[in-house]
Protein backbone atom coordinates (compact mmCIF):
# COMPACT_ATOMS: atom_id res chain seq x y z
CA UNK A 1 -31.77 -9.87 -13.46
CA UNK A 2 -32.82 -9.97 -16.80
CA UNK A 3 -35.71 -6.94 -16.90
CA UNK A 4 -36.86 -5.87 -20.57
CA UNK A 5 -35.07 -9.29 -22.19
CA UNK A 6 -37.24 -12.34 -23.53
CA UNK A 7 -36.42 -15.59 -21.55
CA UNK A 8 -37.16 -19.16 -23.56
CA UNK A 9 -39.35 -22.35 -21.32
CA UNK A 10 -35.87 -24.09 -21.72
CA UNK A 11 -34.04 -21.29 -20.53
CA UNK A 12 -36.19 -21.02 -17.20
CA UNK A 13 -35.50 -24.49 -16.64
CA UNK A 14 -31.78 -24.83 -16.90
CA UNK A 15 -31.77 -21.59 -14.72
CA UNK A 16 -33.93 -22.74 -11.78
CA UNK A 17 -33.37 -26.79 -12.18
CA UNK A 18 -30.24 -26.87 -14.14
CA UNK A 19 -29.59 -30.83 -14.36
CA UNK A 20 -32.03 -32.23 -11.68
CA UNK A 21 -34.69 -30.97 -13.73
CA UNK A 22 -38.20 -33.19 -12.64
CA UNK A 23 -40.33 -35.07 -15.38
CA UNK A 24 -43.38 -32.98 -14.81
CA UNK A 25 -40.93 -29.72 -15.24
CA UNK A 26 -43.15 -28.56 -17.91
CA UNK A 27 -46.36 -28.21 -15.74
CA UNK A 28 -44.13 -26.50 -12.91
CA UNK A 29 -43.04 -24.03 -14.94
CA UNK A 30 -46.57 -23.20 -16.41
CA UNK A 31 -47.91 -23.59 -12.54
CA UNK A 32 -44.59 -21.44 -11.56
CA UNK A 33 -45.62 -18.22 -14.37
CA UNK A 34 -49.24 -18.16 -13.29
CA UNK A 35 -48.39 -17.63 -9.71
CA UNK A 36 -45.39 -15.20 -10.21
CA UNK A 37 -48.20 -13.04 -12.92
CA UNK A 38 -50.74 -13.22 -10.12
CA UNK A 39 -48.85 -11.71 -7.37
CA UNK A 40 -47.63 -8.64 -9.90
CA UNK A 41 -51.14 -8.03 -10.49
CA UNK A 42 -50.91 -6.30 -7.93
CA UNK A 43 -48.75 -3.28 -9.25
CA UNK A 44 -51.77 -2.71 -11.61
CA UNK A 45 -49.74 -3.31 -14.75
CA UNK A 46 -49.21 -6.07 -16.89
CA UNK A 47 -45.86 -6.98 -15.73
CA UNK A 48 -44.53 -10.79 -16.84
CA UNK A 49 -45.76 -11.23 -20.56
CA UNK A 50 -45.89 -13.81 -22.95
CA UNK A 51 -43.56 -13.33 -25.84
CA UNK A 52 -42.93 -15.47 -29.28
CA UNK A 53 -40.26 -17.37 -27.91
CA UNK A 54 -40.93 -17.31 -23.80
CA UNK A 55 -41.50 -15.01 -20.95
CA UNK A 56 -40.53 -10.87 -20.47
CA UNK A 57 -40.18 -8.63 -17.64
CA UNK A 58 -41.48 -5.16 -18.49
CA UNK A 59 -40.49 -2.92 -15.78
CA UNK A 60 -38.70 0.08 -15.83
CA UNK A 61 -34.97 -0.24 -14.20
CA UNK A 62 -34.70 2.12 -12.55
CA UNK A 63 -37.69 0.66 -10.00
CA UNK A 64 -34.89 -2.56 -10.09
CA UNK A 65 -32.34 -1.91 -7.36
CA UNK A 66 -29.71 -3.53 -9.66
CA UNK A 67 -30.66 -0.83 -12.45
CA UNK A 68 -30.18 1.90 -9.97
CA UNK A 69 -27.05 1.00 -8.72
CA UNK A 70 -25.67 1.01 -12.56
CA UNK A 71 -26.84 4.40 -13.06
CA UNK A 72 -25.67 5.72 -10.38
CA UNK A 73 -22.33 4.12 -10.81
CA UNK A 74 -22.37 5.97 -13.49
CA UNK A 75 -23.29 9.18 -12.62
CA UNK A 76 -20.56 8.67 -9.99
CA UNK A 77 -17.80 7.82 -12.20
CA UNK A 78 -18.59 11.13 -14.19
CA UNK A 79 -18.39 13.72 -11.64
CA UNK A 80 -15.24 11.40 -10.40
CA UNK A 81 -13.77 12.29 -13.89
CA UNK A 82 -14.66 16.06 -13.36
CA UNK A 83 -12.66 16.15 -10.04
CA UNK A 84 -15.45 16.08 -7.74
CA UNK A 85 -14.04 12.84 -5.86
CA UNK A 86 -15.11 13.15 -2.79
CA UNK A 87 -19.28 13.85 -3.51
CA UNK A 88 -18.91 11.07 -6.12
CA UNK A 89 -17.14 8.52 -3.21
CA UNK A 90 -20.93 9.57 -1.87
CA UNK A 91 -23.01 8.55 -4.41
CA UNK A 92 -21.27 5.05 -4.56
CA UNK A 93 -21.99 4.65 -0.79
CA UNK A 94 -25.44 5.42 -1.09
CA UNK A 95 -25.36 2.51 -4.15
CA UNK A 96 -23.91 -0.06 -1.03
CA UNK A 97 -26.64 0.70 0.84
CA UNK A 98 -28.80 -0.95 -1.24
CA UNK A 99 -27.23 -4.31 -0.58
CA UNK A 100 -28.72 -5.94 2.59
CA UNK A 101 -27.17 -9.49 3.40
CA UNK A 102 -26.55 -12.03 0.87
CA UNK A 103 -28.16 -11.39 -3.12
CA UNK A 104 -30.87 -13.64 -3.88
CA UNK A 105 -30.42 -15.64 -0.47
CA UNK A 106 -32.23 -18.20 -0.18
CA UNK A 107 -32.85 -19.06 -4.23
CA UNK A 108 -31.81 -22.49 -5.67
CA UNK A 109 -30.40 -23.16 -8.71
CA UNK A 110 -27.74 -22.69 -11.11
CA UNK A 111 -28.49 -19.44 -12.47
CA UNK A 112 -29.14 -17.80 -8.80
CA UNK A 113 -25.83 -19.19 -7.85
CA UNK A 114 -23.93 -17.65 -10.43
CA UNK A 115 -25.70 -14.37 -10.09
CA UNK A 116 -24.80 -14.17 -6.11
CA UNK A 117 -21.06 -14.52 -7.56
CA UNK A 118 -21.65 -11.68 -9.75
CA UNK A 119 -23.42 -9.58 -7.63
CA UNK A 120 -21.21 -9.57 -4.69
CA UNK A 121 -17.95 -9.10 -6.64
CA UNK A 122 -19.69 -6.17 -7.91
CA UNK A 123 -20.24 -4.91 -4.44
CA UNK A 124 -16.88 -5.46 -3.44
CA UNK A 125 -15.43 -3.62 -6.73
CA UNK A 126 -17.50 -0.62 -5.34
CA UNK A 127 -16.52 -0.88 -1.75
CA UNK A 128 -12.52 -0.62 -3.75
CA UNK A 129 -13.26 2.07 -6.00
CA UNK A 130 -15.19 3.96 -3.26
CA UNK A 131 -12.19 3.89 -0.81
CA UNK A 132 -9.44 4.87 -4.13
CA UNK A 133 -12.39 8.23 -4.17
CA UNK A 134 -12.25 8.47 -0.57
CA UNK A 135 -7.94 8.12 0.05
CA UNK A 136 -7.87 10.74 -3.03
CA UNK A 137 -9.97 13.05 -1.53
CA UNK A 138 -8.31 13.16 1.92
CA UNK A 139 -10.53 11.14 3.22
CA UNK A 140 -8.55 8.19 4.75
CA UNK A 141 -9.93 7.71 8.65
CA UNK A 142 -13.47 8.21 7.65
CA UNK A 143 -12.59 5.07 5.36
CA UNK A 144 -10.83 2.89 7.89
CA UNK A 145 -13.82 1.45 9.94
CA UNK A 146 -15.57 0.52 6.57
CA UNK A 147 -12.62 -1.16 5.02
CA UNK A 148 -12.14 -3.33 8.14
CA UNK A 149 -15.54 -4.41 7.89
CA UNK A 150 -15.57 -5.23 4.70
CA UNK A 151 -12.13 -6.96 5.43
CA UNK A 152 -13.94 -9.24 8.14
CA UNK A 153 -16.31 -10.41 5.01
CA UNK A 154 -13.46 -11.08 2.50
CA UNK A 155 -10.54 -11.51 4.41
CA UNK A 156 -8.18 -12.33 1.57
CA UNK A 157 -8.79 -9.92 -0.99
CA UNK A 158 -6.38 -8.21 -1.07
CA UNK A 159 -6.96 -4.58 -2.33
CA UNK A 160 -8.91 -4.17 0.57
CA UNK A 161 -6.09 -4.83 2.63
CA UNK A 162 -3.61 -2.45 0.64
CA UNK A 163 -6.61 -0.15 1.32
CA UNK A 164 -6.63 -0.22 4.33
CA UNK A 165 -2.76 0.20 5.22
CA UNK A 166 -3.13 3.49 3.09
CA UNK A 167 -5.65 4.69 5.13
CA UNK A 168 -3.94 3.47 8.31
CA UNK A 169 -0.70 5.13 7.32
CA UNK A 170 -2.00 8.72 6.44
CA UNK A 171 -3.79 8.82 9.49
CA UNK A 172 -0.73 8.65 11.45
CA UNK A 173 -1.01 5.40 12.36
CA UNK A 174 2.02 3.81 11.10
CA UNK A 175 3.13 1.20 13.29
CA UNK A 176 -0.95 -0.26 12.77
CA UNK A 177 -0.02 -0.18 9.14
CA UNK A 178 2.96 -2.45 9.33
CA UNK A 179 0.74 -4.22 11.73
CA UNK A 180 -1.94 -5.25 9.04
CA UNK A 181 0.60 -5.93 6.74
CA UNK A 182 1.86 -8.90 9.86
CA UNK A 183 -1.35 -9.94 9.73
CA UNK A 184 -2.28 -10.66 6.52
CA UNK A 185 1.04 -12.51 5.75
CA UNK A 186 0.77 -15.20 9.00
CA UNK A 187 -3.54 -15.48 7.71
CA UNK A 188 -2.23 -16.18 3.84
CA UNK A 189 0.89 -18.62 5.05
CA UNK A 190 -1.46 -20.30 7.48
CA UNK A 191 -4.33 -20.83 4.97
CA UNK A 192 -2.72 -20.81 1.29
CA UNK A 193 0.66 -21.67 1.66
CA UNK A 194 1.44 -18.28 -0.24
CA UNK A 195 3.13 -15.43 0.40
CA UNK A 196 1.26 -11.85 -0.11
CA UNK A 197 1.31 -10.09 -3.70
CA UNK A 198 3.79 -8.19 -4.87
CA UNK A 199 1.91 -4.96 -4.95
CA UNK A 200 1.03 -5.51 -0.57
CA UNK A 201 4.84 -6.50 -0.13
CA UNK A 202 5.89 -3.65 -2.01
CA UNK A 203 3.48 -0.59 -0.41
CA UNK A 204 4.93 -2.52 3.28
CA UNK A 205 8.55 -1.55 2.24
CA UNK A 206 7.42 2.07 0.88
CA UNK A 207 6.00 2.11 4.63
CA UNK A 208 9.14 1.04 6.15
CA UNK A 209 11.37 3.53 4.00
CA UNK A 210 8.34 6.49 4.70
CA UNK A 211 8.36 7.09 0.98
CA UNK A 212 6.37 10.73 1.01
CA UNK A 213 4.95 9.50 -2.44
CA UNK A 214 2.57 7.45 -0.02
CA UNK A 215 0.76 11.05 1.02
CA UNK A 216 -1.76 12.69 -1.59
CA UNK A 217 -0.14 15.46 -3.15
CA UNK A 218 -1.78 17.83 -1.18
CA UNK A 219 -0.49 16.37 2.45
CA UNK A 220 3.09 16.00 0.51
CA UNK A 221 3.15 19.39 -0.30
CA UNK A 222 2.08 20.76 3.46
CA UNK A 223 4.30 18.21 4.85
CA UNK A 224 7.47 19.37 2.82
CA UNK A 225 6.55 22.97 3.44
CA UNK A 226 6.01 22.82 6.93
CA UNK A 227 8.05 25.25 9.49
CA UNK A 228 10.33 23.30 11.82
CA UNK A 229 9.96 24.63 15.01
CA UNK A 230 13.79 26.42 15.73
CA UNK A 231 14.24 24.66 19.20
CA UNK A 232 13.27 21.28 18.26
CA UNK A 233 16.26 19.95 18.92
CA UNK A 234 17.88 22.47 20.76
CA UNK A 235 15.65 21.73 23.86
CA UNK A 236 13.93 18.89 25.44
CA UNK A 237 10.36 19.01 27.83
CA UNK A 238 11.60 18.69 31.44
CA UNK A 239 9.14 16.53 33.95
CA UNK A 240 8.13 19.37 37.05
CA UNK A 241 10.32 17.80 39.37
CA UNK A 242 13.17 18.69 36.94
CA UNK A 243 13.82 22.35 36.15
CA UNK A 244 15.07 22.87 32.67
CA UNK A 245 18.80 24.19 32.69
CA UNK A 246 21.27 24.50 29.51
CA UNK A 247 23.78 21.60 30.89
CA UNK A 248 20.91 18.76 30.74
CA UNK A 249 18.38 19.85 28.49
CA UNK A 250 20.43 21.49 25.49
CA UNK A 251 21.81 19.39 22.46
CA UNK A 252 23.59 20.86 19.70
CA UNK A 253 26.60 20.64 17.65
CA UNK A 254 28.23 16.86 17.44
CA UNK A 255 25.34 16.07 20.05
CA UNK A 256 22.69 16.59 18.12
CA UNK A 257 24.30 14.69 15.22
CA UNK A 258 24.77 11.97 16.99
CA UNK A 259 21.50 11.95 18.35
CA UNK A 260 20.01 12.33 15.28
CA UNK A 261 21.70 9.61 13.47
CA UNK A 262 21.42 6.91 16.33
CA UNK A 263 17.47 7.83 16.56
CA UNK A 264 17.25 7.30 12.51
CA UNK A 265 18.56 4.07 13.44
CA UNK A 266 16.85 2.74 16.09
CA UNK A 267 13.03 4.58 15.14
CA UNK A 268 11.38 1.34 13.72
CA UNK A 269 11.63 -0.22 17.24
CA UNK A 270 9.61 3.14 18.98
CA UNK A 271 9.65 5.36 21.30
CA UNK A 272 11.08 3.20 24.23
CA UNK A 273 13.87 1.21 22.69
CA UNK A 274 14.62 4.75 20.82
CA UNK A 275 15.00 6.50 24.65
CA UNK A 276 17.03 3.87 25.66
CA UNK A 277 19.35 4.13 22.85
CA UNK A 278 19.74 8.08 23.24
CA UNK A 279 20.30 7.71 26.61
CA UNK A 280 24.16 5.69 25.85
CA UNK A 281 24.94 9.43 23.88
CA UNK A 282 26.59 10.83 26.72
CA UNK A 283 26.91 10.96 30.59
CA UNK A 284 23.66 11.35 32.56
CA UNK A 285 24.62 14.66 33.90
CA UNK A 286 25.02 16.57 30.77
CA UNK A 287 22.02 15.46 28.95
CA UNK A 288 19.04 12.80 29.52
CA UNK A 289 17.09 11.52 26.73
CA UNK A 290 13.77 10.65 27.72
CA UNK A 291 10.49 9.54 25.85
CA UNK A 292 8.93 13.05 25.93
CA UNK A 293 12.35 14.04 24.06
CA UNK A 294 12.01 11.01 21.26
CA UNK A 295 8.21 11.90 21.00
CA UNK A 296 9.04 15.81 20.56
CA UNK A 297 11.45 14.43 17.41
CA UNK A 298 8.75 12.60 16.17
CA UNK A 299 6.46 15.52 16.35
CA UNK A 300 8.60 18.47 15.28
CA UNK A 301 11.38 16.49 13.12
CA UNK A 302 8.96 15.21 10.39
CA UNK A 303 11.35 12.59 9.82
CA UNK A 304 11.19 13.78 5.76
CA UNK A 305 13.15 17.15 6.51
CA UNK A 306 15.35 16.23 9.78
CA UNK A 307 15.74 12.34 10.12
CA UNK A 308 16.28 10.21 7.11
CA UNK A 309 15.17 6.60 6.68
């Protein structure tokens, strides 16, 4: 943790002992240093030297796994800042790899304890800025399983959970969206008392509204720009038992107004609820709203172009 950087005997001690330090400290220390420079022996260098005011580590740290995540965090932040987001969302993943279970698990003592803190906040704050590459490089359902993992560790952080919605809600996959956002609000009323942050409650609504800001501006341009099929609305799928005829399957004029303002309505409660609505528009035998008609709105309408929030 501290490669390259002289460490004092009273340093050592507060670090491994803190305030329960022993009487005979002294001797465990010196017993401690001739041990750990025995077992390095076996690199063939000398590794743990004596210095003028304590102890050094001379290693090179790049052979530390903490000194090669760094670099490469690095490295990965440049080619980020080139516009290469996507290869350098890579290189951070192959930095989490290097993490296996809990840091120094196992190690008493005040300064192992603090460095575990350290250490896995810093692993988190990569698992965050990874995703941010990976949602800005299209990326969002490769990212979903690995957010929900890391969600399972640290349930209430709460980037992770904005995260994840993101990812959720590009991949077409609102209503599991505004389903994590549920969740997260009963687990942090349950547990803290507390309502989420402002920035969760706030990206929920966006959801609600379907703010296209929410797409990357690639997706926002396609989805603007993208040819509405011309009968859309102007015909419905029939089931085979049904043939298709103009006098049941045909909505246009006031109709299709009407249909399209009382399925802007009623589109937060789905599919079902949505059919059921439709089907009050007008007599059975001119016209019969089914689910395969709502789902052919949802799929051709693009609710940005035809149906308004």
């Amino acid at each position: 943790m501290r490669a390259n950087q002289s460490v004092s005997r009273d340093e050592l001690i507060d670090g491994v002992w803190g305030d329960t330090a022993p009487a005979s400290v002294e001797g465990s220390v010196h017993t401690y240093i001739h041990g750990l420079r025995r077992a390095l022996s076996a690199v063939g260098e000398d590794v743990l030297v004596r210095t003028a005011t304590g102890y050094q580590l001379v290693i090179n740290p790049r052979e530390l796994d903490l000194g090669l995540v760094e670099s490469q965090v690095h490295r990965a932040r440049d080619m980020a800042s080139a516009g290469d987001k996507s290869a350098a969302a890579d290189v951070i993943g192959e930095c989490l790899a290097l993490w296996r279970g809990i840091p120094l698990f196992g190690l008493p003592g005040p300064f192992a304890d603090a460095a575990r803190v350290r250490l896995t906040e810093l692993r988190y704050e990569l698992v965050e800025e990874r995703a941010d590459l990976m949602l800005a490089s299209g990326r969002h359902r490769e990212v979903i399983a690995e957010l929900g993992e890391a969600i399972q560790r640290e349930p209430f952080r709460e980037r992770l959970r904005e995260q994840l919605m993101l990812a959720l809600y590009r991949s077409g996959r609102r209503a599991d969206a505004l389903a994590e956002f549920d969740t997260v609000r009963r687990l942090f009323i349950e547990e803290l008392g507390l309502d989420p942050s402002g920035a969760l409650a706030d990206l929920h609504l966006r959801m609600l509204r379907s703010d296209p800001e929410l797409f990357s501006a690639g997706e926002a341009r396609s989805r603007s720009h993208s040819p509405i099929p011309r009968n859309c609305l102007t015909q419905c799928p029939t089931s085979s038992a049904e043939p298709a005829s103009s006098s049941n399957c045909r909505v246009g004029g006031p109709q299709r107004s009407r249909v399209v303002r009382r399925y802007s309505y009623r589109r937060s409660m789905g599919p079902a609820a949505s059919a059921k609505r439709l089907s009050r528009c007008g007599s059975p035998g001119r016209w019969r709203p089914t689910i395969q008609m709502v789902s052919s709105i949802l799929t051709c309408a693009v609710s940005t172009r035809i149906v308004r929030p």
